[in-house]
N, C-alpha and C. Protein backbone atom coordinates (compact mmCIF):
# COMPACT_ATOMS: atom_id res chain seq x y z
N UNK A 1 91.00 119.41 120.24
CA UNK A 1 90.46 118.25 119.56
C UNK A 1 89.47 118.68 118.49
N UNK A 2 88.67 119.39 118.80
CA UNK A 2 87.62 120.28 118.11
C UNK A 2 88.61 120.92 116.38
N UNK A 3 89.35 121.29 116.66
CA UNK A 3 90.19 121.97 115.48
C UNK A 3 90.85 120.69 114.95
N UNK A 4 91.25 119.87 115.24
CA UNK A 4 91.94 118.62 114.71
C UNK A 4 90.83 117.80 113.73
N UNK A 5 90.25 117.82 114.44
CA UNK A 5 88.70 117.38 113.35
C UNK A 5 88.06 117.96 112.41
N UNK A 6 87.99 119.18 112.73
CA UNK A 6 87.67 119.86 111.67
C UNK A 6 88.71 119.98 110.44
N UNK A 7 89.77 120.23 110.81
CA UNK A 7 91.26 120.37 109.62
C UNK A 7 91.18 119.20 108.98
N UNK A 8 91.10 118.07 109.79
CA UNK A 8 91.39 116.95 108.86
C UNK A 8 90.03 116.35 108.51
N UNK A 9 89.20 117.02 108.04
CA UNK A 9 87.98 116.50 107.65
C UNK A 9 87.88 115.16 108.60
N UNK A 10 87.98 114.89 109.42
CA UNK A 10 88.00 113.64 109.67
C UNK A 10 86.49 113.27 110.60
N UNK A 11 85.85 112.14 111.20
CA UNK A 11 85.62 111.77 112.05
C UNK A 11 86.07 111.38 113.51
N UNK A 12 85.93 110.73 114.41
CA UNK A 12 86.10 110.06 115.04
C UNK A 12 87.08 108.77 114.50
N UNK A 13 86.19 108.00 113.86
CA UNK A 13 86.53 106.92 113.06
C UNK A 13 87.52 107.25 112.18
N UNK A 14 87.50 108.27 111.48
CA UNK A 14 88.82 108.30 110.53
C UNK A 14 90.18 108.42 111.72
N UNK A 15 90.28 109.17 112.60
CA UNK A 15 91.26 109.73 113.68
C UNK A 15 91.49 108.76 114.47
N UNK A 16 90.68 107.69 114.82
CA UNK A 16 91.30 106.49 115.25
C UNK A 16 92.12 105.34 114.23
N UNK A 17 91.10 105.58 112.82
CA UNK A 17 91.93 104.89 112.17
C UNK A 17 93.34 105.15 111.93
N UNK A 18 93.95 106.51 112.02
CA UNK A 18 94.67 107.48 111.11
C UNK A 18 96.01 106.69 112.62
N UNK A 19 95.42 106.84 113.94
CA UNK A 19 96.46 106.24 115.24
C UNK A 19 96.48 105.23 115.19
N UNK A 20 95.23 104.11 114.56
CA UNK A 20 95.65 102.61 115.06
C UNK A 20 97.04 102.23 113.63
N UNK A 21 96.76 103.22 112.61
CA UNK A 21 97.77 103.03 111.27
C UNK A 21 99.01 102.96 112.09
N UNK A 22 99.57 104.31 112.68
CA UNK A 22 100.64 104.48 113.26
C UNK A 22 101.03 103.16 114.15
N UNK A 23 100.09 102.98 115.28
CA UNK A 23 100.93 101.71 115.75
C UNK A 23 100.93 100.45 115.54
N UNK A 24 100.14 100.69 114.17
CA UNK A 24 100.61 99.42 112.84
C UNK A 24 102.37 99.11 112.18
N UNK A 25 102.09 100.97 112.38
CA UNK A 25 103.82 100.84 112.11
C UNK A 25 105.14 100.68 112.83
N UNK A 26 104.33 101.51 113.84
CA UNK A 26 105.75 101.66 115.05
C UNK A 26 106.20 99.89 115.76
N UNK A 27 104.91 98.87 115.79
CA UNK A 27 104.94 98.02 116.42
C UNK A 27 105.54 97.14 115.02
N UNK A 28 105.41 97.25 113.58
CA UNK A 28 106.00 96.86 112.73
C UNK A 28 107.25 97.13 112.43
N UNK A 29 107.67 98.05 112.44
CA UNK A 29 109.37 98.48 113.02
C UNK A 29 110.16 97.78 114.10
N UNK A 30 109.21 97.54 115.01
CA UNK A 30 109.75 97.12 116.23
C UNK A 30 110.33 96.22 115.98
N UNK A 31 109.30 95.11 115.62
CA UNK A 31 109.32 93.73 115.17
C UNK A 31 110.80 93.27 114.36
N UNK A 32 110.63 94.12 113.42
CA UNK A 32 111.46 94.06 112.32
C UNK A 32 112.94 94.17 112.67
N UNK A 33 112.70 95.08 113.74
CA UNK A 33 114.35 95.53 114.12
C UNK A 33 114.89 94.44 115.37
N UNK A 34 113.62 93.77 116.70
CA UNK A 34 114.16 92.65 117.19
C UNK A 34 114.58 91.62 116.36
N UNK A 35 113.98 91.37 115.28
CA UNK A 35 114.51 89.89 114.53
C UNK A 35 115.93 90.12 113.58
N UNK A 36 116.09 91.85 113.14
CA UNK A 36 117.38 91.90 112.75
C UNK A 36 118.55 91.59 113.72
N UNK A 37 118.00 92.17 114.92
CA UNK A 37 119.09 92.10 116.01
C UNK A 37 119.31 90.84 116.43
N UNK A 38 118.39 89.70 116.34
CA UNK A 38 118.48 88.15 116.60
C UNK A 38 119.56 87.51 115.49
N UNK A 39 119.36 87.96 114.27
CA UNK A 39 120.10 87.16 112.74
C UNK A 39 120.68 88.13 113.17
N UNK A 40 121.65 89.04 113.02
CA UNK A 40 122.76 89.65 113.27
C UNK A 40 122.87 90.51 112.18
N UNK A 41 124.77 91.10 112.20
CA UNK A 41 125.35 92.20 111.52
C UNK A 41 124.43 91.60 109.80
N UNK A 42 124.45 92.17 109.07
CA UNK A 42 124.19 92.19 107.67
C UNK A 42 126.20 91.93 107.04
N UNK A 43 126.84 92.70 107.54
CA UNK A 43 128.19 92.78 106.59
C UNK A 43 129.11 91.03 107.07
N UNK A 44 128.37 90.48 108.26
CA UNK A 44 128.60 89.52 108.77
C UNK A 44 128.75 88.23 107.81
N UNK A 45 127.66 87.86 106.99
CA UNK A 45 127.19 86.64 106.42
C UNK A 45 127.17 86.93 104.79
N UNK A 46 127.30 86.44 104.37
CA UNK A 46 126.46 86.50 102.78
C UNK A 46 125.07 86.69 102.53
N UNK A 47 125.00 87.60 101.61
CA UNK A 47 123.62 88.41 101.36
C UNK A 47 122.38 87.90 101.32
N UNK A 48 122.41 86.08 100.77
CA UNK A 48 121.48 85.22 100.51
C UNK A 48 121.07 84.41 101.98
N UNK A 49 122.16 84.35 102.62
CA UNK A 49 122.06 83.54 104.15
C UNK A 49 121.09 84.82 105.03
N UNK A 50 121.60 86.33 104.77
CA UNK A 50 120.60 86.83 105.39
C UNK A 50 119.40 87.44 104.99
N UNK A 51 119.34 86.91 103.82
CA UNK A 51 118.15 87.17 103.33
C UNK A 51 116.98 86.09 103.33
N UNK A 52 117.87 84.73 103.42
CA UNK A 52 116.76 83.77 104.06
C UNK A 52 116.87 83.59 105.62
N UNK A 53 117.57 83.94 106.41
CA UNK A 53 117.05 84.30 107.71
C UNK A 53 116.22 85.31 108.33
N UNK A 54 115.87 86.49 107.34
CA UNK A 54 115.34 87.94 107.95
C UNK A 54 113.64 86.87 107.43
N UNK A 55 113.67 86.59 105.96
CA UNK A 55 112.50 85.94 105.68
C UNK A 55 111.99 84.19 106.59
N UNK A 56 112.76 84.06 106.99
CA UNK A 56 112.29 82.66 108.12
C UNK A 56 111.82 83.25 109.76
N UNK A 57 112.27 84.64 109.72
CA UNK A 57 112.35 84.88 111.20
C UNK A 57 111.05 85.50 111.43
N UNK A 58 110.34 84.85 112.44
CA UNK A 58 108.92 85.20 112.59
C UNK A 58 108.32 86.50 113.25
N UNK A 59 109.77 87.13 113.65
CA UNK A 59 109.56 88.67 114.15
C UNK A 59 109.30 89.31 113.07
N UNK A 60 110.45 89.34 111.74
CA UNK A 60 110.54 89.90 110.74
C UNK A 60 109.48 89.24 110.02
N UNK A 61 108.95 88.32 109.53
CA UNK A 61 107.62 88.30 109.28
C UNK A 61 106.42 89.20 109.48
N UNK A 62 106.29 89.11 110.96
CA UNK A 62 105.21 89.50 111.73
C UNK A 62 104.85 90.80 111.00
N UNK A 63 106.51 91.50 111.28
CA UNK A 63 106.84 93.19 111.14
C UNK A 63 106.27 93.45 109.49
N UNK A 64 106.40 92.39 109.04
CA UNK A 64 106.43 92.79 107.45
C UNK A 64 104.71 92.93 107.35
N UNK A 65 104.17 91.92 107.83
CA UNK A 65 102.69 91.66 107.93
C UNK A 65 101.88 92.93 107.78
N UNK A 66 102.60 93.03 109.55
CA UNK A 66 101.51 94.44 110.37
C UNK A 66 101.78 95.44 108.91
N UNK A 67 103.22 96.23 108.44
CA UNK A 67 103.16 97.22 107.54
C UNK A 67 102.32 96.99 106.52
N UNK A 68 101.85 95.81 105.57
CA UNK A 68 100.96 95.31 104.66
C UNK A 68 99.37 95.79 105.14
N UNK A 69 99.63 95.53 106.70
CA UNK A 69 98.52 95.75 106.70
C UNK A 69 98.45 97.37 106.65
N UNK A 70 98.82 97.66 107.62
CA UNK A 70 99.17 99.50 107.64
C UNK A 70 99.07 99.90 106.63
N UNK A 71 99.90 99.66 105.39
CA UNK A 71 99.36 99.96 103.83
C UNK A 71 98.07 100.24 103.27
N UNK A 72 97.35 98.59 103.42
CA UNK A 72 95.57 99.19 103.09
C UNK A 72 95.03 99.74 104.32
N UNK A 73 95.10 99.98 105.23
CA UNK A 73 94.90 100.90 106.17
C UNK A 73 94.60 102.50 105.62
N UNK A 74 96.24 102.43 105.28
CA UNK A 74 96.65 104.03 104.84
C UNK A 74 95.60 104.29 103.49
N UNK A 75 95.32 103.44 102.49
CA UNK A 75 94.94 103.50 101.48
C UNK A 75 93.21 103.67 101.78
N UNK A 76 92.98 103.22 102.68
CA UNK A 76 91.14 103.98 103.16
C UNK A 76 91.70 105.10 103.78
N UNK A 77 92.57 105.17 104.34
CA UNK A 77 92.50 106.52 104.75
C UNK A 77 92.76 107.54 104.00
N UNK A 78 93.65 107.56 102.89
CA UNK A 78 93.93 108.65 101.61
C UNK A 78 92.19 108.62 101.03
N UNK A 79 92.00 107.84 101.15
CA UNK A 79 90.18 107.80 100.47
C UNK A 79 89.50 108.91 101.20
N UNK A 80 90.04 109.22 102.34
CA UNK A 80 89.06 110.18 103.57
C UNK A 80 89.50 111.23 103.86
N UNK A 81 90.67 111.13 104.04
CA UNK A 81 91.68 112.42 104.74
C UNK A 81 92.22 113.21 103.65
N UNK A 82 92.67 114.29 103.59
CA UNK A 82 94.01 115.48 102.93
C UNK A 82 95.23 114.81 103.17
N UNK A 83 95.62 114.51 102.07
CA UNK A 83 97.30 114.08 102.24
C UNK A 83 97.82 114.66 103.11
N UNK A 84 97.89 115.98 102.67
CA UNK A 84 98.75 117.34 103.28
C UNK A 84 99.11 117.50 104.76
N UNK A 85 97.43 116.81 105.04
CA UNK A 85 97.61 116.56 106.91
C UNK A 85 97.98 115.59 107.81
N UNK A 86 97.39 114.26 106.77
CA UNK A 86 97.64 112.87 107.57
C UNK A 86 99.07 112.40 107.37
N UNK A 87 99.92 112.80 106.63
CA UNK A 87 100.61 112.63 106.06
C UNK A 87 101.62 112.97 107.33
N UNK A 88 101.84 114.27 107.45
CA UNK A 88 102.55 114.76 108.86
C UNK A 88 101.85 114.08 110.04
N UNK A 89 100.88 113.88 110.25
CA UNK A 89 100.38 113.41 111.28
C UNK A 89 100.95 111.83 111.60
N UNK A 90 101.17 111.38 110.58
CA UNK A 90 102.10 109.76 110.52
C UNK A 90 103.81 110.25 111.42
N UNK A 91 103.78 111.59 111.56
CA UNK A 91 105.29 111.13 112.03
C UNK A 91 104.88 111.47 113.45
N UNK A 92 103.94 111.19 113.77
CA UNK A 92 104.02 110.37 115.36
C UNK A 92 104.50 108.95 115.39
N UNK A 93 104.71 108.67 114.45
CA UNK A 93 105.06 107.30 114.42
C UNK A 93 107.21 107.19 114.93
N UNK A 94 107.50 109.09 114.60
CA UNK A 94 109.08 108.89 114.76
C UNK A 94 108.85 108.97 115.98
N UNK A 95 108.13 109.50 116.52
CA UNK A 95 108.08 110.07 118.25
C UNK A 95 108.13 108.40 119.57
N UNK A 96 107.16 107.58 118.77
CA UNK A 96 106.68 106.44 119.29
C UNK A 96 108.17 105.62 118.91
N UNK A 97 108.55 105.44 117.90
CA UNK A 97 109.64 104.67 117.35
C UNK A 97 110.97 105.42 118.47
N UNK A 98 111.03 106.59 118.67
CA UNK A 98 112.25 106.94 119.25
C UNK A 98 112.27 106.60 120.65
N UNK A 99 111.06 106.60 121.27
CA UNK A 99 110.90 106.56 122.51
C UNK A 99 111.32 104.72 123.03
N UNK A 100 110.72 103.97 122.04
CA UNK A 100 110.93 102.44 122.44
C UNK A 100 111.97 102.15 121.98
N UNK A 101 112.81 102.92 121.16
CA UNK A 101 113.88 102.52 120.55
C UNK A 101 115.12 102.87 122.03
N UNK A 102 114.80 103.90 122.87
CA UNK A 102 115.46 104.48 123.74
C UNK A 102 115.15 102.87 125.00
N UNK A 103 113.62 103.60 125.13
CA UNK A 103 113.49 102.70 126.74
C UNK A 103 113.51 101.44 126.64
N UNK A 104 112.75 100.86 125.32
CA UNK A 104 112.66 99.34 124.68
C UNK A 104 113.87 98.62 124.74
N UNK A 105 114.33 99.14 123.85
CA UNK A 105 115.50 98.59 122.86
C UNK A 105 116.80 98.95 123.62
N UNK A 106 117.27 99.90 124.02
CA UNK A 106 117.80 100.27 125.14
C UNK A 106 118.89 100.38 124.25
N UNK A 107 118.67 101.53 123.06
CA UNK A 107 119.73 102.41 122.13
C UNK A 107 119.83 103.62 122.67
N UNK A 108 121.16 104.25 122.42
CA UNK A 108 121.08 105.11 122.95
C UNK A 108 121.24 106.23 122.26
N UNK A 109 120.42 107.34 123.06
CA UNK A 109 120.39 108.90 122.60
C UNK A 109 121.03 110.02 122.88
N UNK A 110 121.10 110.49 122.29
CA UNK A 110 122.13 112.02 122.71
C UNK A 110 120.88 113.38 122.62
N UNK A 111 121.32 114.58 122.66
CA UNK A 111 120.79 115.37 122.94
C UNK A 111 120.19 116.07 121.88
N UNK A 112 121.00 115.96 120.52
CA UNK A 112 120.16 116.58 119.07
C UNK A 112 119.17 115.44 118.86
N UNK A 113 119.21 114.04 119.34
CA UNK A 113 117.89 113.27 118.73
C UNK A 113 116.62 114.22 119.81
N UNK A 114 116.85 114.55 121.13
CA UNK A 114 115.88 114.97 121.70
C UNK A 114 115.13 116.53 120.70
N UNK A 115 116.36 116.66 120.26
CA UNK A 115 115.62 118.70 120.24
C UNK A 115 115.37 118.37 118.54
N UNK A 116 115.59 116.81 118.06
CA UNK A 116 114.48 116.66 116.98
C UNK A 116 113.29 116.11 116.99
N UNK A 117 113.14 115.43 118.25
CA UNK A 117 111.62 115.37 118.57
C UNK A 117 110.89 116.36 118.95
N UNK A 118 111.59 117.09 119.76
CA UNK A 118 110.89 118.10 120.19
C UNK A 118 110.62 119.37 119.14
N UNK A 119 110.96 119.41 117.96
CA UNK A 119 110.80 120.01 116.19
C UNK A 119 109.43 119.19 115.82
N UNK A 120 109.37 117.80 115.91
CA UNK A 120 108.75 117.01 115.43
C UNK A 120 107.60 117.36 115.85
N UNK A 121 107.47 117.34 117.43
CA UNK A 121 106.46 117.76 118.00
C UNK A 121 105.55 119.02 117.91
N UNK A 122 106.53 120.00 117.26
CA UNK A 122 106.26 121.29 117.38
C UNK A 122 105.39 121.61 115.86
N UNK A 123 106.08 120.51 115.19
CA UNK A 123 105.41 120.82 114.02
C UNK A 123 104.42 120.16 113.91
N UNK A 124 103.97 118.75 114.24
CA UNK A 124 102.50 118.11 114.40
C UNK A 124 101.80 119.41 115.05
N UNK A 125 102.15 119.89 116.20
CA UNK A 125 101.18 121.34 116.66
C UNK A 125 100.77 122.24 115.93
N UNK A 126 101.54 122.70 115.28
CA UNK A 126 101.18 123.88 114.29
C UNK A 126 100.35 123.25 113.24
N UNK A 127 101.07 121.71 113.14
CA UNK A 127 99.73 121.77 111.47
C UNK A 127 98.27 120.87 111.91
N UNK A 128 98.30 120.85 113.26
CA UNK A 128 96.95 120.66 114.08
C UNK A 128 96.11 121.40 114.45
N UNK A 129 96.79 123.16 114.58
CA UNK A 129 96.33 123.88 115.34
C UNK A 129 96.02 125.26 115.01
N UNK A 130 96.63 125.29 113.62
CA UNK A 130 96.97 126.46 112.98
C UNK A 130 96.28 126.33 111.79
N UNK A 131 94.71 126.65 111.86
CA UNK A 131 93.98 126.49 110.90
C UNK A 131 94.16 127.40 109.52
């Protein structure tokens, strides 16, 4: 933890901000992808019917919201942090997204999505740890 703070110039406060961003997003994804799955296929309907259903649907709303917000989020945080670091540090957000997408959502995975998280993982380590 000690080295994570120091690398990313950060605080406390920046490093919570930098996680509550992430599950600004992951829970904005979420959102986004129950209300696609409610309005259905895309190749299904005409482009305008689902384009005013994704915009009426209050999941897909929601989802759109939270990322807006996540946006100026991200944008105090480029004010504070190294691109270079927070930047990778956002793809905890694939780790969180794959996991609810598996147990949540109840999509399913095969064995190269695992041994690309486990890359994913390996590389948040190194650029956490490897001053």
């Amino acid at each position: 933890m000690k080295n994570i703070l120091l690398y990313l110039t950060m605080n406390l406060q920046n490093l919570f901000l930098l996680l509550f961003n992430i599950l600004l997003i992951v829970l904005g994804q979420t959102l986004i992808k129950q209300g696609v799955n409610k309005i259905g296929d895309f190749a299904s309907m005409p482009f305008w019917d689902f384009l005013v259903k994704s915009f009426t649907s209050l999941l897909i709303v929601s989802g759109i919201l939270l990322y807006v917000i996540s946006t100026i989020l991200w944008l105090m945080l480029l004010s504070r942090v190294n691109l270079s670091v927070a930047y990778p540090i956002l793809s905890l957000s694939y780790l969180l997204i794959f996991f609810i997408s598996w147990f949540y959502l109840k999509e399913p995975v095969n064995t190269y999505q695992f041994i690309g998280v486990l890359l994913i993982i390996g590389g948040i380590y190194l650029i956490l740890t490897k001053i």
